[in-house]
Protein backbone atom coordinates (compact mmCIF):
# COMPACT_ATOMS: atom_id res chain seq x y z
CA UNK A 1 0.00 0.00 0.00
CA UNK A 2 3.01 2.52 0.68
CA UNK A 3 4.46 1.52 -2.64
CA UNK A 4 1.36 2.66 -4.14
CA UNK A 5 1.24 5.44 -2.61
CA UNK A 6 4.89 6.43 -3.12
CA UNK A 7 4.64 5.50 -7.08
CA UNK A 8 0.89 7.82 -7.06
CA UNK A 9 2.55 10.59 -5.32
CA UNK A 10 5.87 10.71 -7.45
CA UNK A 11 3.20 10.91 -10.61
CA UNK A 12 1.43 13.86 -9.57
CA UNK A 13 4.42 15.87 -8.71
CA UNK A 14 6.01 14.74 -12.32
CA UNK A 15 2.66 15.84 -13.91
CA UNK A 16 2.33 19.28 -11.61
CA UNK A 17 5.78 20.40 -12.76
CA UNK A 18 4.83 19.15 -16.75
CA UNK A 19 2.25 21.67 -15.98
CA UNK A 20 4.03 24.45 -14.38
CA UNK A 21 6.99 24.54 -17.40
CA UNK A 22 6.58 26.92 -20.42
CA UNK A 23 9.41 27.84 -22.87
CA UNK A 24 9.57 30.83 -24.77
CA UNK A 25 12.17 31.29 -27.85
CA UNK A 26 12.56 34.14 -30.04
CA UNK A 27 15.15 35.77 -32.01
CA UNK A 28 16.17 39.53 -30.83
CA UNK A 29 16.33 40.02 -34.72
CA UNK A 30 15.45 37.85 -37.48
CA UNK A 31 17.16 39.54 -40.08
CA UNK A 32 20.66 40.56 -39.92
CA UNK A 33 23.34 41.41 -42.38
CA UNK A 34 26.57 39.08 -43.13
CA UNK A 35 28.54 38.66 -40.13
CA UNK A 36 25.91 40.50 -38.24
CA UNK A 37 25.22 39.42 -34.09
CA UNK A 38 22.13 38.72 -32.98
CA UNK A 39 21.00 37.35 -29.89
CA UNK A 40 18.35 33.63 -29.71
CA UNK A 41 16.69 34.06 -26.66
CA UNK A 42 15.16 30.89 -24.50
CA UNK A 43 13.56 32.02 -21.66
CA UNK A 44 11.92 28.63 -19.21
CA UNK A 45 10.10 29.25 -16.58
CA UNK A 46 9.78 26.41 -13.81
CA UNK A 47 8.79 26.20 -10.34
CA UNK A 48 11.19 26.87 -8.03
CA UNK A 49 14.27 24.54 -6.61
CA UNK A 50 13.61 22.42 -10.03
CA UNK A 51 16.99 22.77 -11.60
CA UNK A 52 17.20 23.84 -15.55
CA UNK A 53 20.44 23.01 -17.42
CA UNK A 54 21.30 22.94 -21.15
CA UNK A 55 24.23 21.21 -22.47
CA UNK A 56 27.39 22.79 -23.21
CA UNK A 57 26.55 24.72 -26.63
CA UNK A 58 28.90 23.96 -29.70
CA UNK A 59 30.82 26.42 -31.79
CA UNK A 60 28.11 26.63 -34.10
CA UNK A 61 24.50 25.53 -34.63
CA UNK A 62 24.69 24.87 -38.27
CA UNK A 63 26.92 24.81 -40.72
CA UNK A 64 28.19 28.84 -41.22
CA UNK A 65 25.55 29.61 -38.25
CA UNK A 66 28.65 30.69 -35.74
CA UNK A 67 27.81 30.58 -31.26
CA UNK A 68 30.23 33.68 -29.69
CA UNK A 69 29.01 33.31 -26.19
CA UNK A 70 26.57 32.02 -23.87
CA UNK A 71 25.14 33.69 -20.71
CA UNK A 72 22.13 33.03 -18.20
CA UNK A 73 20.03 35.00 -16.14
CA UNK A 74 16.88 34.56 -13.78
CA UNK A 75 14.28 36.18 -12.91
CA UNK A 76 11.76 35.03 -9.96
CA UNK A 77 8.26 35.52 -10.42
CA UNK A 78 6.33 34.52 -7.07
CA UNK A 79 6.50 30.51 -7.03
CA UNK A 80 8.28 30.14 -10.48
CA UNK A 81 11.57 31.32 -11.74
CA UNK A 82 12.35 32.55 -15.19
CA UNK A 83 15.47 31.33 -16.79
CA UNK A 84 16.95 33.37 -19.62
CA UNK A 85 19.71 31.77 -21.95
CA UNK A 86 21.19 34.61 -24.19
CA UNK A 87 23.27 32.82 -27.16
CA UNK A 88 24.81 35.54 -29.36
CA UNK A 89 25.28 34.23 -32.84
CA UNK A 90 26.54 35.26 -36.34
CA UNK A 91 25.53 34.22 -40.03
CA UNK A 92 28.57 33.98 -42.56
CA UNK A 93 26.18 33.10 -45.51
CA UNK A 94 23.53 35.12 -47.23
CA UNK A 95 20.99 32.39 -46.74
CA UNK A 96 17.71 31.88 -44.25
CA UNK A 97 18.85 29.57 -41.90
CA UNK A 98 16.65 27.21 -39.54
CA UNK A 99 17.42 27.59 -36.17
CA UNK A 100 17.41 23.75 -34.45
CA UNK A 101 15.95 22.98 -31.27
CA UNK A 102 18.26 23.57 -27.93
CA UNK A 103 18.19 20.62 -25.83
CA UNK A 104 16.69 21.63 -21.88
CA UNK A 105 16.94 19.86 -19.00
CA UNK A 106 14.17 20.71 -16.61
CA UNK A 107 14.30 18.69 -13.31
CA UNK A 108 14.57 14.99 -14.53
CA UNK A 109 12.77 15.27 -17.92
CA UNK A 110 14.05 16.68 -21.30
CA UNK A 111 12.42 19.38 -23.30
CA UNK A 112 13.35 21.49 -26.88
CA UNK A 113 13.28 25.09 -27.38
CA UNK A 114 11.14 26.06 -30.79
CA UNK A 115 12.68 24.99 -33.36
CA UNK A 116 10.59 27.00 -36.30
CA UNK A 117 12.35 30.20 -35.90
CA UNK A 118 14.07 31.55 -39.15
CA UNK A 119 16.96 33.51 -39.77
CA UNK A 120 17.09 36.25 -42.37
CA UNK A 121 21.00 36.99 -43.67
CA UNK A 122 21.23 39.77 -46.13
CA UNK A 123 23.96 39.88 -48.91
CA UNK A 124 26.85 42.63 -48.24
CA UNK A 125 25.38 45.82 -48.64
CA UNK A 126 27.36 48.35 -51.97
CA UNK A 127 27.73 51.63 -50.62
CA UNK A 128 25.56 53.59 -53.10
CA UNK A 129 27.46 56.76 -52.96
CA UNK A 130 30.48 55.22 -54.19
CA UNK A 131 28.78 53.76 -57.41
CA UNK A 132 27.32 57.31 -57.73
CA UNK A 133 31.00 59.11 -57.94
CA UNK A 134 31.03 57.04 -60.85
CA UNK A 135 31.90 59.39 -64.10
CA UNK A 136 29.14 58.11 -66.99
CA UNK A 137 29.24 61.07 -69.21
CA UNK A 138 32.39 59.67 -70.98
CA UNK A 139 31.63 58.08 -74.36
CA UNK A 140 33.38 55.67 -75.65
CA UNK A 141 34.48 55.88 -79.84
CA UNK A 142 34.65 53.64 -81.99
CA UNK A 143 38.25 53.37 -84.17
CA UNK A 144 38.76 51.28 -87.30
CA UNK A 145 40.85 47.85 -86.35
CA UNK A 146 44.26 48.82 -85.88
CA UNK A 147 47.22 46.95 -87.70
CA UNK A 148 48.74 43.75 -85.44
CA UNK A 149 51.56 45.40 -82.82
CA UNK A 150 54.67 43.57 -81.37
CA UNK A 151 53.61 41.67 -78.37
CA UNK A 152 54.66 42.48 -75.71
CA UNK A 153 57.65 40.10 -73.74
CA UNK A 154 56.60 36.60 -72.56
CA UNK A 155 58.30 35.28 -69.20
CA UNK A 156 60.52 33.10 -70.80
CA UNK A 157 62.01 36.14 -72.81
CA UNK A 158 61.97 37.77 -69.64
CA UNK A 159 63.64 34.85 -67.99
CA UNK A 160 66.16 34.19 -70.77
CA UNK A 161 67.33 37.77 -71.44
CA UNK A 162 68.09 38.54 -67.39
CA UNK A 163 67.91 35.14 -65.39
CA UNK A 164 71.76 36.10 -64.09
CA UNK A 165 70.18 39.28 -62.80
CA UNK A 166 67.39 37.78 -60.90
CA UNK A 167 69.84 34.57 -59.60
CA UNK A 168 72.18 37.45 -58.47
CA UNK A 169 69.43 39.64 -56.27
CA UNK A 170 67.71 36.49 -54.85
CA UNK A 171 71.27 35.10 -53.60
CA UNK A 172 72.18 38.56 -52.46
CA UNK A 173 68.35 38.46 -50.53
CA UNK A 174 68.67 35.18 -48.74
CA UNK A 175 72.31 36.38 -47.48
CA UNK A 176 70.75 39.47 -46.17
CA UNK A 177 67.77 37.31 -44.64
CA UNK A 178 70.39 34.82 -42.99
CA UNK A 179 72.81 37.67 -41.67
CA UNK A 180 69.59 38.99 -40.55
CA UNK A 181 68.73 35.77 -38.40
CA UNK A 182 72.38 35.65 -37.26
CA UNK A 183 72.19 39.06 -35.84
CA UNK A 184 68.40 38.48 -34.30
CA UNK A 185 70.32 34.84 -32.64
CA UNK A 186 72.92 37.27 -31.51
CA UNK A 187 70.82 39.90 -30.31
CA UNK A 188 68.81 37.66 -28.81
CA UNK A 189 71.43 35.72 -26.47
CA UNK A 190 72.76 38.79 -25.72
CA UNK A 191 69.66 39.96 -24.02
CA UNK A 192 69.30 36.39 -21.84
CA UNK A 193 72.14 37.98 -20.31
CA UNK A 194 70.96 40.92 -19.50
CA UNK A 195 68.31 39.46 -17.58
CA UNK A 196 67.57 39.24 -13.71
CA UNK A 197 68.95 36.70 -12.04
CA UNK A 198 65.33 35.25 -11.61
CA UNK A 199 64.69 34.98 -15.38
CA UNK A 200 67.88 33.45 -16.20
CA UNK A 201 66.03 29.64 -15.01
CA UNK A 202 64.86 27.43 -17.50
CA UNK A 203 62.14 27.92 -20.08
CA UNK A 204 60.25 25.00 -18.56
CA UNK A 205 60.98 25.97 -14.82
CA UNK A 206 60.25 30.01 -15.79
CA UNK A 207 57.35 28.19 -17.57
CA UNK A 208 55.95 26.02 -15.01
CA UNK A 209 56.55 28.43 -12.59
CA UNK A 210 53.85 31.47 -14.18
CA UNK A 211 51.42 28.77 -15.43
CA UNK A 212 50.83 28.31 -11.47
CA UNK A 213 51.30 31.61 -10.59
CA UNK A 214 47.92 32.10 -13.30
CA UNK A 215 45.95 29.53 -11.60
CA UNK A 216 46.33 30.54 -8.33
CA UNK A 217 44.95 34.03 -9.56
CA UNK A 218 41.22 32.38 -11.08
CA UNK A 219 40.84 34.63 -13.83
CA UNK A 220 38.52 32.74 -15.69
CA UNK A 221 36.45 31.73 -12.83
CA UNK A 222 36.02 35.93 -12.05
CA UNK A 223 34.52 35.71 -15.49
CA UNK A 224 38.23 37.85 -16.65
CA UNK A 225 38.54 35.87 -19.79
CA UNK A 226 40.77 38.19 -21.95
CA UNK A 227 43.10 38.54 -19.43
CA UNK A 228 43.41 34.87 -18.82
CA UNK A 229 43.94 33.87 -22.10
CA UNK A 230 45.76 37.02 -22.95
CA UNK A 231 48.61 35.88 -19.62
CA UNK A 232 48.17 31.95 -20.83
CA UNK A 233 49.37 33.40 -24.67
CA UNK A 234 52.08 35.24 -23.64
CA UNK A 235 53.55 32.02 -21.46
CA UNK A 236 53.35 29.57 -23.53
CA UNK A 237 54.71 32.00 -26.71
CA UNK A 238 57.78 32.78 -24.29
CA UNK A 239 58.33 29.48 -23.75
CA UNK A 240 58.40 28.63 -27.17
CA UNK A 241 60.20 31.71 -27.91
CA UNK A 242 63.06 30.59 -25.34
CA UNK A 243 63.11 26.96 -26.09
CA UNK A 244 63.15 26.81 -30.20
CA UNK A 245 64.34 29.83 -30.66
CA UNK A 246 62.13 31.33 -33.00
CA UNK A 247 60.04 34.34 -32.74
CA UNK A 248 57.18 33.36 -30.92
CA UNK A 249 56.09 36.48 -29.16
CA UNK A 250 56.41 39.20 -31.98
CA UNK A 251 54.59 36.43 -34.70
CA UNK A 252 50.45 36.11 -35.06
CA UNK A 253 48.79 32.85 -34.94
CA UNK A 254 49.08 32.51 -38.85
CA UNK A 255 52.97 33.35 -38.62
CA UNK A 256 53.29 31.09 -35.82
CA UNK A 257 51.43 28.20 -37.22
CA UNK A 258 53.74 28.24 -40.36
CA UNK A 259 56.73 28.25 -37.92
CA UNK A 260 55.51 25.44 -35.24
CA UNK A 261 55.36 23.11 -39.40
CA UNK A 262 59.33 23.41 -39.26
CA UNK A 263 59.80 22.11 -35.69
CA UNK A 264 59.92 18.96 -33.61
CA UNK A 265 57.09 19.11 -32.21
CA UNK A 266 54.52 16.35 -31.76
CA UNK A 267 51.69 16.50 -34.95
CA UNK A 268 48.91 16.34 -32.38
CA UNK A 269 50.77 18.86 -29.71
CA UNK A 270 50.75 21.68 -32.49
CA UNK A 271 47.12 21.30 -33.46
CA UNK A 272 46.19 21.40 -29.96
CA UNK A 273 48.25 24.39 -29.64
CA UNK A 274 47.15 26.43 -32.26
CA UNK A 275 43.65 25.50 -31.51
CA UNK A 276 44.77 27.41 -27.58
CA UNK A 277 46.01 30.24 -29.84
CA UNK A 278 42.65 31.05 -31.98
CA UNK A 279 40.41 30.26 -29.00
CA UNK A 280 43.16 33.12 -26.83
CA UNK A 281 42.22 35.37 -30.02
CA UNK A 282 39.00 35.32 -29.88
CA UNK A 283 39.01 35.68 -26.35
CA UNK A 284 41.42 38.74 -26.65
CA UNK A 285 40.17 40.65 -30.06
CA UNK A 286 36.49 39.70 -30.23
CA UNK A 287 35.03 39.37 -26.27
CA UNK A 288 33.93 35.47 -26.81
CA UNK A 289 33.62 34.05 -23.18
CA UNK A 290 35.16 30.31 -23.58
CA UNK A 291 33.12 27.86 -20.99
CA UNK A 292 35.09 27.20 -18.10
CA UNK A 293 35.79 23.55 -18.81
CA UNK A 294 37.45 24.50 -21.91
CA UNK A 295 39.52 27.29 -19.92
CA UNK A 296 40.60 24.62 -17.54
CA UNK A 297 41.64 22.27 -20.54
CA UNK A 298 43.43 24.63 -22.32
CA UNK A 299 45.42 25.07 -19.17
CA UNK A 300 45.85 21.59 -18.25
CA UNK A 301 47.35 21.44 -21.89
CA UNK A 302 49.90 24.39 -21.70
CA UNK A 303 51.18 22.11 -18.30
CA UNK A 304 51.44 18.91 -21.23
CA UNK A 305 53.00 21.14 -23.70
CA UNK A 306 55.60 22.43 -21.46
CA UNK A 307 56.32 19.02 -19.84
CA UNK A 308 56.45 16.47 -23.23
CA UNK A 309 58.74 19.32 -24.60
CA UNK A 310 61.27 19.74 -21.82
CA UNK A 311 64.52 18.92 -22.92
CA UNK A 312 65.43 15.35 -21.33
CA UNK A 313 68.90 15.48 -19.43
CA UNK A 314 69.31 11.95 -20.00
CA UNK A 315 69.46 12.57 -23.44
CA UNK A 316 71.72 15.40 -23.76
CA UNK A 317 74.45 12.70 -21.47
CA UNK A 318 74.29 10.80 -23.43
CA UNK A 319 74.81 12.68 -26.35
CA UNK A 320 77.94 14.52 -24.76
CA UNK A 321 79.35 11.39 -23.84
CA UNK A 322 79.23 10.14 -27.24
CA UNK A 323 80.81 13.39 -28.41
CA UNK A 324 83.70 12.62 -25.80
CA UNK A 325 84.04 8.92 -27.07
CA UNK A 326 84.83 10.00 -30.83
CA UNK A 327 86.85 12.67 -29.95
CA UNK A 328 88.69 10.30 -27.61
CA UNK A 329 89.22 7.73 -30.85
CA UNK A 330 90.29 10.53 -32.72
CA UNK A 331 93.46 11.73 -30.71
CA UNK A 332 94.02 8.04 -30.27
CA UNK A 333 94.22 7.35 -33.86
């Protein structure tokens, strides 16, 4: 009889809070231009201490249908409380795209925002007064057909008549461009040395050392998320900068990614890292608010990075030793 009871009583309350959940979806606008933000509202409204949730949101809804950031407000309204999700979006196609369904959690049963809503994305817009500056009182004449001309040079002619040239300024290039690095290498030691005594430590200890230093400080948890991945940037770039060599700190993410092709690094290691590099971008240049599980495992990388990269003393004793050996056999010989 208890069970009975138990089972009747659990069925009611499931069908009470059915009752007492509404969702509300709409666009803030429905027609945008290309590259244009607008915001899709989903507003659910429960009773309260039933717990709403929606899945982490992926980088985009559809294909060319781009997710910046997600935030969430509430608003209580006597026994029920209003949840607001604000997902800013951007079209990159001049299309009307279908917005899908978001997946809600709503106590222990699973509902969908509307998914009829329509997005309008207009074409790039010609700046009229432009076109207008446009001189059409000009009229073109007509001429009789002129005689055939000499044509003009081909490549090869080019090529043929001052190849010797061009060899001599594209050697006399790359020796400026490799005096160049020697003097950057130069320049470059030269100011290790100047350093405090506290920055002369390893790139992996100087490393290891700041990537703490930024998670005892919680910037992305204060909701700081330029600054976080603006200080996580600049550490990993220095290390990179002191352990290969290579100008890590003064190059963008494109120049970098053509650099990190040349190096010893781990195929998987530099697509993780240049996927920490667009997402610190973003973060930096365009306000998008990462979620804080992929702020804690881009850090949690940067500690990988740093350790599967750390020169291995083992390896270097070995190495010197073998260098002593054949130097050894040589005087002996």
């Amino acid at each position: 009889m208890k069970r009975v009871l138990l089972i009747a009583t659990i069925a009611l309350f499931t069908i009470t809070v059915s009752a007492q959940v509404s969702i509300k979806t709409y666009l803030s606008k429905d027609t945008i231009r290309f590259a244009q933000k607008t915001t899709l509202n989903v507003e659910v409204t429960a009773p309260a201490g039933v717990p709403v949730l929606m899945p982490q949101m992926p980088d985009t809804l559809t294909k060319d249908l781009a997710v910046s950031s997600v935030k969430v407000d509430t608003t209580k309204h006597g026994s029920s409380v209003v949840y607001g999700f604000r997902i800013n979006i951007f079209g990159f196609d001049d299309t009307v795209f279908q917005i899908p369904a978001i997946p809600l959690r709503v106590g222990d049963k699973l509902y969908y925002s509307d998914s009829t809503l329509r997005l309008v994305v207009g074409k790039i817009e010609i700046d009229s007064a432009q076109v207008a500056k446009i001189d059409t009182s000009q009229v073109i004449k007509v001429f009789d057909v002129k005689k055939p001309i000499n044509p003009r040079l081909t490549l090869r002619e080019l090529w043929l008549r001052f190849r010797y040239w061009l060899l001599g300024l594209i050697l006399l290039i790359l020796l400026a461009y490799l005096i160049y690095l020697i003097y950057k290498r130069i320049k470059h030691n030269r100011q290790l040395k100047e350093l405090p005594i506290e920055e002369q430590i390893e790139p992996h200890e100087l490393a290891f050392r700041r990537l703490k230093e930024l998670e005892q400080k919680k910037l992305y948890q204060k909701g700081n998320f330029k600054d976080y991945y603006a200080e996580l940037s600049e550490i990993l770039r220095q290390y990179i900068e002191r352990r290969y060599y290579i100008r890590a700190l003064e190059s963008t993410t494109s120049e970098l990614k053509i650099l990190l092709e040349v190096m010893s690094i781990d195929d998987e290691l530099k697509m993780q890292l240049i996927e920490l590099f667009e997402t610190a971008d973003w973060a930096k240049f365009a306000g998008h608010n990462p979620l804080p599980d992929v702020c804690q495992r881009h850090l949690d990388f940067a500690y990988s990075f740093v350790e599967k990269t750390t020169p291995q003393p083992e390896a270097e004793e070995e190495t010197e030793q073998t260098e002593d050996t054949i130097n050894q056999e040589n005087e002996e010989q």
